[in-house]
N, C-alpha and C. Protein backbone atom coordinates (compact mmCIF):
# COMPACT_ATOMS: atom_id res chain seq x y z
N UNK A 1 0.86 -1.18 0.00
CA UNK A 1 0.00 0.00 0.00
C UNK A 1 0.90 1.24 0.00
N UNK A 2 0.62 2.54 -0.86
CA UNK A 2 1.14 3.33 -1.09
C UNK A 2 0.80 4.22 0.11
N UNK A 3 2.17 5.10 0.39
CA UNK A 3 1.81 6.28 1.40
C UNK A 3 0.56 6.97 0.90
N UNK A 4 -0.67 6.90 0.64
CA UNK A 4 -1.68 8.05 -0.03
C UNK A 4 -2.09 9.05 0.69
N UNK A 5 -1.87 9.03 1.93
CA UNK A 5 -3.06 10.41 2.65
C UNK A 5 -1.89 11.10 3.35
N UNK A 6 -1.02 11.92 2.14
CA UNK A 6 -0.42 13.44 2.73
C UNK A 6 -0.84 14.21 3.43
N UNK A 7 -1.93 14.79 3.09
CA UNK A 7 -2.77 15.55 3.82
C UNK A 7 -4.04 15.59 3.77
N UNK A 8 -5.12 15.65 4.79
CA UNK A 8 -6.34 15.88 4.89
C UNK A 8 -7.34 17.13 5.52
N UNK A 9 -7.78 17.95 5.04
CA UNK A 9 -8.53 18.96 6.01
C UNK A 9 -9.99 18.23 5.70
N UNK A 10 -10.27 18.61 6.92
CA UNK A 10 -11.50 18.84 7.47
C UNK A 10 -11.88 20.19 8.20
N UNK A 11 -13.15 20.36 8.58
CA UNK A 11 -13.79 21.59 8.83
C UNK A 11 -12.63 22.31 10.22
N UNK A 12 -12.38 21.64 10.94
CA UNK A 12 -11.97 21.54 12.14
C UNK A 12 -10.60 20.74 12.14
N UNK A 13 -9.90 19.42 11.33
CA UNK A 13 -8.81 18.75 11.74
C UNK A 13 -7.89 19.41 10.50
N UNK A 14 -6.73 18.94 10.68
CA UNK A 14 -5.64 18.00 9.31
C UNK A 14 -5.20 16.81 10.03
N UNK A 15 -5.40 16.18 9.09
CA UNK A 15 -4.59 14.87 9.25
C UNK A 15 -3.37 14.89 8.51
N UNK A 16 -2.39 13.98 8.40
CA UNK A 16 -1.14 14.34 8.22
C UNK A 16 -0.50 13.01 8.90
N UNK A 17 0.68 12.81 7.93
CA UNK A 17 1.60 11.59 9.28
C UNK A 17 2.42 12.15 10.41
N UNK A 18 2.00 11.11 10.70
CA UNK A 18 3.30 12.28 12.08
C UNK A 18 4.68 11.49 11.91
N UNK A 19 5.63 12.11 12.07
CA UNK A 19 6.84 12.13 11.77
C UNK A 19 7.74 12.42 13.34
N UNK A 20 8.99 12.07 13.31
CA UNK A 20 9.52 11.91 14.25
C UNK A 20 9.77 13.20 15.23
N UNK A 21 9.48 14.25 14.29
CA UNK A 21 9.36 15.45 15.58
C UNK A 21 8.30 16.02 16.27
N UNK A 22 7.51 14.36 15.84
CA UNK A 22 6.31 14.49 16.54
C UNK A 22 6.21 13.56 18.12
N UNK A 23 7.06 12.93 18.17
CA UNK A 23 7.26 12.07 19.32
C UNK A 23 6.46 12.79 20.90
N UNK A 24 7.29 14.10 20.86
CA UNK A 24 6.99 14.58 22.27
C UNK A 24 5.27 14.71 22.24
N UNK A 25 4.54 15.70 21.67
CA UNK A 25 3.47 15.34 21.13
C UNK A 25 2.53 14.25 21.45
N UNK A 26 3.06 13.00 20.65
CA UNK A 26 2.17 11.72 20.64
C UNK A 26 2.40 11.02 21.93
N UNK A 27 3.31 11.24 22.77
CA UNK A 27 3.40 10.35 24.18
C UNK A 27 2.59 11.07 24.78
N UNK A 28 2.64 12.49 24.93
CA UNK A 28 1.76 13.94 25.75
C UNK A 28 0.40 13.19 25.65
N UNK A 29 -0.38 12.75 24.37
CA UNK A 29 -1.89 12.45 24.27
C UNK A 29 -2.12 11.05 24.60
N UNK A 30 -1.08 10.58 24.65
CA UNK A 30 -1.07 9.31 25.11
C UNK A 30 -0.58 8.45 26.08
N UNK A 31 -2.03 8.55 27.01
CA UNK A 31 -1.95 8.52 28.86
C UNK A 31 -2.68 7.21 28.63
N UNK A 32 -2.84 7.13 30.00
CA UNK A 32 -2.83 5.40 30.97
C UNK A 32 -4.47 4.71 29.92
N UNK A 33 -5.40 5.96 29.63
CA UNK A 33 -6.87 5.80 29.06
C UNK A 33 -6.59 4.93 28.05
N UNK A 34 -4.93 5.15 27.42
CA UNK A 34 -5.24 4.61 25.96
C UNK A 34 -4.37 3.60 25.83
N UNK A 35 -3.60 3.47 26.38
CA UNK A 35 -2.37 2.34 26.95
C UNK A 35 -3.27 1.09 27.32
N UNK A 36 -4.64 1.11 28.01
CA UNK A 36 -4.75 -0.25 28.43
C UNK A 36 -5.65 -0.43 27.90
N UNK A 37 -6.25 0.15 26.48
CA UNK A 37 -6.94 -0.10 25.53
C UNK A 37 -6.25 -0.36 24.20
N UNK A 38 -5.33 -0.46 24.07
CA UNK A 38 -4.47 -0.94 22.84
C UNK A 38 -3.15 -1.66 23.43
N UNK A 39 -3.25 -2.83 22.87
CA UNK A 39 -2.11 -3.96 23.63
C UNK A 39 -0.82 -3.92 23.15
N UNK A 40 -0.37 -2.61 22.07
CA UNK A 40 0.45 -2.69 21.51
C UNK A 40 1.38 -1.98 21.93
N UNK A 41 0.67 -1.09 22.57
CA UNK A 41 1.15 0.69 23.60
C UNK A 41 1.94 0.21 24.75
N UNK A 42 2.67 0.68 25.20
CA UNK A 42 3.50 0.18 26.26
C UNK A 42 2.42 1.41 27.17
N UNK A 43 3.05 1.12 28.61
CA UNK A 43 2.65 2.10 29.82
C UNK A 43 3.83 2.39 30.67
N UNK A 44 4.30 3.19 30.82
CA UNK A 44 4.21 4.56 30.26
C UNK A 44 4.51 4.47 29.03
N UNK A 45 3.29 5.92 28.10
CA UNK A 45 3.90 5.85 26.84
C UNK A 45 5.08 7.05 26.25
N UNK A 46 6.48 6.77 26.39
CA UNK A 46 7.34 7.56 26.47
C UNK A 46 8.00 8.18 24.83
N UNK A 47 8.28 9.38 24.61
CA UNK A 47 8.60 9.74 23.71
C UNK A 47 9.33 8.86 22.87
N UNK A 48 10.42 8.09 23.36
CA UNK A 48 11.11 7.15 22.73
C UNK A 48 9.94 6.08 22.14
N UNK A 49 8.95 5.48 22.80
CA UNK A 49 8.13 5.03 22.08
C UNK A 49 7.32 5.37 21.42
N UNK A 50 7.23 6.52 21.39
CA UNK A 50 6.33 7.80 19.82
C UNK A 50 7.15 7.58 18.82
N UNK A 51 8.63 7.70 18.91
CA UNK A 51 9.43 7.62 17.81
C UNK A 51 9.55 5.96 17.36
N UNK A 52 9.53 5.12 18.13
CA UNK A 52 9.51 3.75 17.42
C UNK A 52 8.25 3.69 16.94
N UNK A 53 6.74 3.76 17.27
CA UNK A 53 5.36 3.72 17.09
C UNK A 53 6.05 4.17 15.45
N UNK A 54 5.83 5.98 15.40
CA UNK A 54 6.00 6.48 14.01
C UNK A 54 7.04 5.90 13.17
N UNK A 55 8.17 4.90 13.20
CA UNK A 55 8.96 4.48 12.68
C UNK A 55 8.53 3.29 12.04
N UNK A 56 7.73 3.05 12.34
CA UNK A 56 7.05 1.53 12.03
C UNK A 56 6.70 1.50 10.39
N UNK A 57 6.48 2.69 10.08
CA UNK A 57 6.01 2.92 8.51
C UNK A 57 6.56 1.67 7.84
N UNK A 58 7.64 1.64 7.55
CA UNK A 58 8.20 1.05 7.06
C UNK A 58 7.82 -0.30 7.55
N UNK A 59 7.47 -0.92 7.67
CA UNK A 59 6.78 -2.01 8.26
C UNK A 59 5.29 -2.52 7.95
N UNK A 60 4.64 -1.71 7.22
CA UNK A 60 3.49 -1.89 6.49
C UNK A 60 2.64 -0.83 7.53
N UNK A 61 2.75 0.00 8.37
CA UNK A 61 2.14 0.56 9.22
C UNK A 61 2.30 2.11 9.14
N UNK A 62 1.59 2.99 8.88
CA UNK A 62 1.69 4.39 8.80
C UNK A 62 0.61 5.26 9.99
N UNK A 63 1.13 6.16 10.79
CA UNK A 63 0.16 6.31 12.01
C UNK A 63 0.30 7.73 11.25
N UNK A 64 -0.75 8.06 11.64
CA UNK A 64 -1.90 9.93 11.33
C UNK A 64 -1.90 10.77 11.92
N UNK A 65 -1.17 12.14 12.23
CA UNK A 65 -1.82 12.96 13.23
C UNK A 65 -3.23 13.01 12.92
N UNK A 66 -4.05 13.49 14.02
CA UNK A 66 -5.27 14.53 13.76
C UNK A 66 -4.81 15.79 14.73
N UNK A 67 -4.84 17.07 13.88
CA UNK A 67 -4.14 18.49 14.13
C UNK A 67 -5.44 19.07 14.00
N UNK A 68 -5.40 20.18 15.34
CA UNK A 68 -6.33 20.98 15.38
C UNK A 68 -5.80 22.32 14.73
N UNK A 69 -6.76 22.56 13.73
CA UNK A 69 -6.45 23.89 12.46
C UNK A 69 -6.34 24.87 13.12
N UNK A 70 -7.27 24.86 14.34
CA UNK A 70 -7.01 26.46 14.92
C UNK A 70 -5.97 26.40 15.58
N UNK A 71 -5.43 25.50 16.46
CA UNK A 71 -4.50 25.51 17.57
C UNK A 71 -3.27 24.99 17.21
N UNK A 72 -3.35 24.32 15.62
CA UNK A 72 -2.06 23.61 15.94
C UNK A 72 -1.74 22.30 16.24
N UNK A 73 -2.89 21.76 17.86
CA UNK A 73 -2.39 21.02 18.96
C UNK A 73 -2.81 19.84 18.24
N UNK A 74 -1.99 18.56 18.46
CA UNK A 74 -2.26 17.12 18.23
C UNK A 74 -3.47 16.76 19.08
N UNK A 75 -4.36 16.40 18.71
CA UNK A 75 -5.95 15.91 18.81
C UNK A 75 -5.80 14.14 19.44
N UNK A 76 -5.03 13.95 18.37
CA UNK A 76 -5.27 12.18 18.04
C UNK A 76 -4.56 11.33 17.16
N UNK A 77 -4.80 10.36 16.79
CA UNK A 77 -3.92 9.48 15.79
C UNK A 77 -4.92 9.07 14.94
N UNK A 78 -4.79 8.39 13.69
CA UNK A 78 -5.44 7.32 13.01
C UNK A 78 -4.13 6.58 12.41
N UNK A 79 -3.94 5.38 12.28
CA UNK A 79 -3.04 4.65 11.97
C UNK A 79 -3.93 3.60 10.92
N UNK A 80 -3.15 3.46 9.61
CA UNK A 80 -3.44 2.87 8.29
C UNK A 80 -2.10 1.70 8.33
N UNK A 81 -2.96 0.23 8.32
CA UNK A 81 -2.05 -0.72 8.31
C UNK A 81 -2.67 -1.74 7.12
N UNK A 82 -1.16 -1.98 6.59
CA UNK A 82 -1.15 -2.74 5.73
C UNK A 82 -1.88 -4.19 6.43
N UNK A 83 -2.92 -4.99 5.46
CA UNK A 83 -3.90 -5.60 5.73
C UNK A 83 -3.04 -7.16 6.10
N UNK A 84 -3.86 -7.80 7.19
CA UNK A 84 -3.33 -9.51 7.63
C UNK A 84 -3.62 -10.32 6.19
N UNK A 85 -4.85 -10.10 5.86
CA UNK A 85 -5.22 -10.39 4.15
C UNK A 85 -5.42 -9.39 3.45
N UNK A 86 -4.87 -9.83 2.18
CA UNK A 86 -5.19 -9.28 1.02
C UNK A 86 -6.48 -8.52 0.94
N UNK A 87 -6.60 -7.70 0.51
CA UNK A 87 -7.88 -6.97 0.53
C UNK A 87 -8.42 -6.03 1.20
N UNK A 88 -7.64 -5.94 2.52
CA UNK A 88 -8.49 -5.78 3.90
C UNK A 88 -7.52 -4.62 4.22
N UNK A 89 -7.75 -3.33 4.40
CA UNK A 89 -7.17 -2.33 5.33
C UNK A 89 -7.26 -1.98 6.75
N UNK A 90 -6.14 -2.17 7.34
CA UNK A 90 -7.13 -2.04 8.96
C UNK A 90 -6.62 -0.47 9.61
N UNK A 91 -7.58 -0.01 10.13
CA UNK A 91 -7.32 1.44 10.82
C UNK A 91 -7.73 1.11 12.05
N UNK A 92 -6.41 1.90 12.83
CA UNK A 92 -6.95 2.26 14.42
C UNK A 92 -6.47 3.70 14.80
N UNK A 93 -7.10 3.87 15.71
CA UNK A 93 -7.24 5.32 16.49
C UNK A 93 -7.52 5.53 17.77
N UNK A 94 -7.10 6.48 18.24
CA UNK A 94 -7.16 6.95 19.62
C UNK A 94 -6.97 8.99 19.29
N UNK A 95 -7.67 9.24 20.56
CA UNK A 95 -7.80 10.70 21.16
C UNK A 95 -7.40 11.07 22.29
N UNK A 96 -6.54 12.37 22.00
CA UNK A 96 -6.24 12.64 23.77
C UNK A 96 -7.68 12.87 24.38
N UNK A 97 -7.16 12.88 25.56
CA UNK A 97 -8.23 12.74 26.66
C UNK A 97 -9.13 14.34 26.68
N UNK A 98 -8.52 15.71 25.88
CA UNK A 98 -8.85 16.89 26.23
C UNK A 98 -9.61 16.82 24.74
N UNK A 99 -9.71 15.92 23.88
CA UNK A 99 -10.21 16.12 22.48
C UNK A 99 -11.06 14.88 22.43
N UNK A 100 -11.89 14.32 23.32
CA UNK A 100 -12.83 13.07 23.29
C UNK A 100 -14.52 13.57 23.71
N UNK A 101 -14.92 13.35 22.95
CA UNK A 101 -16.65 13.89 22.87
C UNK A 101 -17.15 15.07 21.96
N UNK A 102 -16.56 15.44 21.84
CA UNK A 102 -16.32 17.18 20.54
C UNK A 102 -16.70 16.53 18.92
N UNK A 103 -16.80 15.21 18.86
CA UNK A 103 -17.14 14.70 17.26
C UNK A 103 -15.78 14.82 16.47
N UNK A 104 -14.80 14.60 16.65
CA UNK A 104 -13.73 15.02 16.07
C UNK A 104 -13.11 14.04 15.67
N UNK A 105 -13.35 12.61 16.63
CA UNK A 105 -12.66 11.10 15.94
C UNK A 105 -13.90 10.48 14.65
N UNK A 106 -14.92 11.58 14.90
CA UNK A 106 -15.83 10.98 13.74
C UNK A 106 -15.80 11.54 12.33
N UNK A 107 -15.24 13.19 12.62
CA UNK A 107 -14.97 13.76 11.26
C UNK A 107 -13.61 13.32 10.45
N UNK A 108 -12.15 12.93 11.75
CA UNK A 108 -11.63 12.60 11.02
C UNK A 108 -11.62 10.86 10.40
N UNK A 109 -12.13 10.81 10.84
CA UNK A 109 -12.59 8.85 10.38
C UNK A 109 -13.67 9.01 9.50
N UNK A 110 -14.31 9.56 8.95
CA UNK A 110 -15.48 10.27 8.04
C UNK A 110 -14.24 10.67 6.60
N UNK A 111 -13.56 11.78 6.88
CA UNK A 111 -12.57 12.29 6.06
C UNK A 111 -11.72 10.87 5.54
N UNK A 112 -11.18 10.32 6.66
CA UNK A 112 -10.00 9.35 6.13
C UNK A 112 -10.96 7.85 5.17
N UNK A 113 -11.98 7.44 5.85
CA UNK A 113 -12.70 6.39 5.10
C UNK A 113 -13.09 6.78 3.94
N UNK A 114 -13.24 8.08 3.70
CA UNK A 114 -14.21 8.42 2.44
C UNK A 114 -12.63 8.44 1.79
N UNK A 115 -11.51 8.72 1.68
CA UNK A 115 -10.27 9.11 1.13
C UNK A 115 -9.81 7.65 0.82
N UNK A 116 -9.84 6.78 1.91
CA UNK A 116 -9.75 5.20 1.58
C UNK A 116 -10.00 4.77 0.69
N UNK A 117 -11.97 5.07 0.22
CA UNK A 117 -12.69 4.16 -0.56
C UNK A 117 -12.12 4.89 -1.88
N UNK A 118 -11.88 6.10 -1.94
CA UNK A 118 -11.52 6.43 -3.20
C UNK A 118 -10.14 5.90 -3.81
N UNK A 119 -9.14 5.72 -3.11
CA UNK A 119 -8.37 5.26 -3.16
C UNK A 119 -7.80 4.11 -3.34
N UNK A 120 -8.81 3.01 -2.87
CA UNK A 120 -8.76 1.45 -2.77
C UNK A 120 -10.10 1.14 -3.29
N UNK A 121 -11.18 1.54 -3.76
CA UNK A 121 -12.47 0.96 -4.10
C UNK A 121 -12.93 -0.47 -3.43
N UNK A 122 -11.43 -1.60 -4.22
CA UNK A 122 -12.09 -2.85 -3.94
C UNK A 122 -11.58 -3.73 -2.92
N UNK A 123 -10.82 -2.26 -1.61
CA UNK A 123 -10.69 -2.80 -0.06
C UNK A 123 -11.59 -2.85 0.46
N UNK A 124 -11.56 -3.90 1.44
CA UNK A 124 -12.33 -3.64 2.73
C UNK A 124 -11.62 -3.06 3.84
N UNK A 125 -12.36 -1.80 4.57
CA UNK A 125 -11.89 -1.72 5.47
C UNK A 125 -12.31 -2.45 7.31
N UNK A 126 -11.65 -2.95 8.03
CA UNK A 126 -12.23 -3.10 9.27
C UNK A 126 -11.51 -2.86 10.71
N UNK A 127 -12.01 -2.75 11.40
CA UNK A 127 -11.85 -2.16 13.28
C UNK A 127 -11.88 -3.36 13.92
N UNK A 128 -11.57 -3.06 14.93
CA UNK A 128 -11.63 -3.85 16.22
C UNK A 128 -12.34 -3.05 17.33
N UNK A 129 -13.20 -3.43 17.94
CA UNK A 129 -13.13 -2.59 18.75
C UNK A 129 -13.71 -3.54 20.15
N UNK A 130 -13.63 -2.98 21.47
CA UNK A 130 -13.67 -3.66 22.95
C UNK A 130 -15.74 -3.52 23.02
N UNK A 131 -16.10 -4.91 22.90
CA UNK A 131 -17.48 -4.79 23.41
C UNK A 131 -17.96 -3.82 24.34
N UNK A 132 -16.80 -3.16 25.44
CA UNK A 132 -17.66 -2.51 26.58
C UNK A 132 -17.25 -0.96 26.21
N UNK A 133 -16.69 -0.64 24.78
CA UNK A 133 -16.54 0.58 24.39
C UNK A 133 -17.18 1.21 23.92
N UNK A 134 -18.88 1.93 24.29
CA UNK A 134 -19.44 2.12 23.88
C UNK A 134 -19.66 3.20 22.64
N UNK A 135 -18.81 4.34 22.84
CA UNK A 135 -18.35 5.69 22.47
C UNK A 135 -17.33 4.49 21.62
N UNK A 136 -16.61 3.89 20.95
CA UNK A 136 -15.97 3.89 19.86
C UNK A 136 -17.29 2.85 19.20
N UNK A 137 -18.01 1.84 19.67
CA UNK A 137 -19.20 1.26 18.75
C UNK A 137 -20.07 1.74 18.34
N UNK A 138 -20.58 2.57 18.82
CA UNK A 138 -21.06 3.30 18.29
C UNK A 138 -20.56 4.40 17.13
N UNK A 139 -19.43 5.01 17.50
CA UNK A 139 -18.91 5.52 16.20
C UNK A 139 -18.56 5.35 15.31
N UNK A 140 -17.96 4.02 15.40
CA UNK A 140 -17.95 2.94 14.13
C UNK A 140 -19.19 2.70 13.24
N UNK A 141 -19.99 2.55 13.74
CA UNK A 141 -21.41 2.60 13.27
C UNK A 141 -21.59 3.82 12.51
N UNK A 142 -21.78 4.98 13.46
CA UNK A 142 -21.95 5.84 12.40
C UNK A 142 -20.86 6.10 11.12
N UNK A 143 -19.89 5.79 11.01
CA UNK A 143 -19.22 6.14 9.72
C UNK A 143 -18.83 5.08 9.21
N UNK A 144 -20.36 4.15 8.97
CA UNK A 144 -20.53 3.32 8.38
C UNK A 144 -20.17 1.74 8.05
N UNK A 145 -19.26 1.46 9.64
CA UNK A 145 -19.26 0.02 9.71
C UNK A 145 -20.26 -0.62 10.70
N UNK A 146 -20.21 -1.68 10.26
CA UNK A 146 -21.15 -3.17 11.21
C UNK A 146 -20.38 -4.15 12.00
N UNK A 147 -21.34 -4.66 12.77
CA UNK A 147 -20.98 -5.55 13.50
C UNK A 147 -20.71 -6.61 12.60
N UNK A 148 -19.38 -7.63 12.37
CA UNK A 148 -19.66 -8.94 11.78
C UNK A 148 -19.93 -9.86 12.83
N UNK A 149 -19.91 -9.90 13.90
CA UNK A 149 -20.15 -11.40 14.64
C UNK A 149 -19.17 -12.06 15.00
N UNK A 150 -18.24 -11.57 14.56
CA UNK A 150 -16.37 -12.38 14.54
C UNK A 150 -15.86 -11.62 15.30
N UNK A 151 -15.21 -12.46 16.18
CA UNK A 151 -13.96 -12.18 17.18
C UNK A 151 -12.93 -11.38 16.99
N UNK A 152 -12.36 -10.51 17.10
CA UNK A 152 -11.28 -9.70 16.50
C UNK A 152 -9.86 -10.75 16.83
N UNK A 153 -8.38 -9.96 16.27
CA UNK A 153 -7.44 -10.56 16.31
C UNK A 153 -6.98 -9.97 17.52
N UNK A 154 -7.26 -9.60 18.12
CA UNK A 154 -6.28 -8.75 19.90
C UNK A 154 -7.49 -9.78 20.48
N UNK A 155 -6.84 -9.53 21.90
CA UNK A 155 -7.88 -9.99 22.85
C UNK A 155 -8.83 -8.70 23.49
N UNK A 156 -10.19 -9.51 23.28
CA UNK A 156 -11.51 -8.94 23.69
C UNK A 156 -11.80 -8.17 23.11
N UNK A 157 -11.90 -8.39 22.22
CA UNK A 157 -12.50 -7.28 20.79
C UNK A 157 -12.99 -7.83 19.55
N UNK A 158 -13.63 -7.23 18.93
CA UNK A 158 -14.87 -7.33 18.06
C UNK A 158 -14.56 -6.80 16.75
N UNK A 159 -14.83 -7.72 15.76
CA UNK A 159 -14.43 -7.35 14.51
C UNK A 159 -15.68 -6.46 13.75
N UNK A 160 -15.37 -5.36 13.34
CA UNK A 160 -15.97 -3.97 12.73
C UNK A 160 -15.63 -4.38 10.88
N UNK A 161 -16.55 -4.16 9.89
CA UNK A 161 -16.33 -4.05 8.86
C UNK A 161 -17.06 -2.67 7.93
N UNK A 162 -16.48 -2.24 7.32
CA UNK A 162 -17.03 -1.53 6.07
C UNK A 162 -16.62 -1.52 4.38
N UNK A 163 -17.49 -1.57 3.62
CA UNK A 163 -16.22 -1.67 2.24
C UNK A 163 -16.84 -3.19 1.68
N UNK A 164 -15.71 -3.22 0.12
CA UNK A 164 -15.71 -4.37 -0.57
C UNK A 164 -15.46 -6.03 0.47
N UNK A 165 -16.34 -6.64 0.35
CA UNK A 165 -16.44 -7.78 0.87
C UNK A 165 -15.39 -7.72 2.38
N UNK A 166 -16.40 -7.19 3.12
CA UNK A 166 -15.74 -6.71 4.33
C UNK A 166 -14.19 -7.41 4.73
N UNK A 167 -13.25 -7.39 4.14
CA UNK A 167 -12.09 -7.58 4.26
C UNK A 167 -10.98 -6.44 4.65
N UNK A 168 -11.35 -5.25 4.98
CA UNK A 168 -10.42 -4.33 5.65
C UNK A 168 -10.49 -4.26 6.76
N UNK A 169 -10.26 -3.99 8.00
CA UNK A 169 -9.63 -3.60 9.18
C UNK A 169 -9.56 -2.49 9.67
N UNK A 170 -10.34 -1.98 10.51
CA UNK A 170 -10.02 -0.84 11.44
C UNK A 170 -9.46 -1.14 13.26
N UNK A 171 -9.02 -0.66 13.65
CA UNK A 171 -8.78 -1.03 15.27
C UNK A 171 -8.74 0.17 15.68
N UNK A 172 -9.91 0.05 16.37
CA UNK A 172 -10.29 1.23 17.61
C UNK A 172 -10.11 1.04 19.11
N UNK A 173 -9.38 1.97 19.37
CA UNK A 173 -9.26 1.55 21.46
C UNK A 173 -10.65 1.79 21.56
């Protein structure tokens, strides 16, 4: 999968990759809330591990700022990973704790899916997300994925689909 989403505005975000002088930044939004909702995150999450996280590109994995237009300030992540199967794109995301309820993981997941489908037509994209997360199942929902019924690949989580023969991947804390 090609780097495709340089940049994104929305009414309110940019998305953008974050890059290594983004480290200080991505550890700052990323506290204990989101560490024991993604098994991949260490605790503490320390700048040095912002810079390995964003290094990963190269690895089939590209992580997203979400930048607030007025302020500047890092919002959040969305991370675009190269698919377990063929076909299948998986995205995950997280929000700092001062940017959660404002609709802002929905515009930029609104922005980035609609940029996906244009981009990949005949991916699927799909999520993961924690049964007792109500605020990410629900938002999944609204920007247009379903429940499949299937177990996700992390533990205790729920496989989310949207797209060509639901074969893409999203993962939501």
């Amino acid at each position: 999968m090609t780097d495709f989403l340089a940049t994104i505005l929305t009414a309110r975000c940019r998305i953008a990759p974050l890059e290594d002088a983004d480290a200080a930044a991505l550890a700052a939004i990323t506290d204990g809330s989101v560490t024991q909702r993604i098994s991949f995150l260490p605790e503490p999450f320390t700048p040095a591990d912002a810079r390995a996280l964003i290094g990963r590109r190269g690895m089939g994995d590209r992580f997203h700022g979400i930048w607030s237009r007025e302020t500047g300030r890092l919002l959040g992540v969305i991370g675009v990973h190269h698919a377990r199967r063929r076909g299948e794109i998986e995205i995950g995301y997280w929000m700092a704790a001062t940017a959660r309820g404002q609709g802002l993981a929905r515009e930029a997941l609104q922005a980035l899916t609609a940029r996906l489908s244009l981009r990949h037509p005949e991916c699927r994209m799909v999520a993961e997300c924690h049964p007792d997360n109500g605020p990410s199942w629900e938002l999944l929902h609204r920007v247009g994925f379903t429940h499949t019924g299937q177990v996700g690949q992390r533990p205790g989580r729920v496989l989310f689909a949207r797209g060509a023969r639901h074969q893409g991947r999203i993962d939501v804390c």
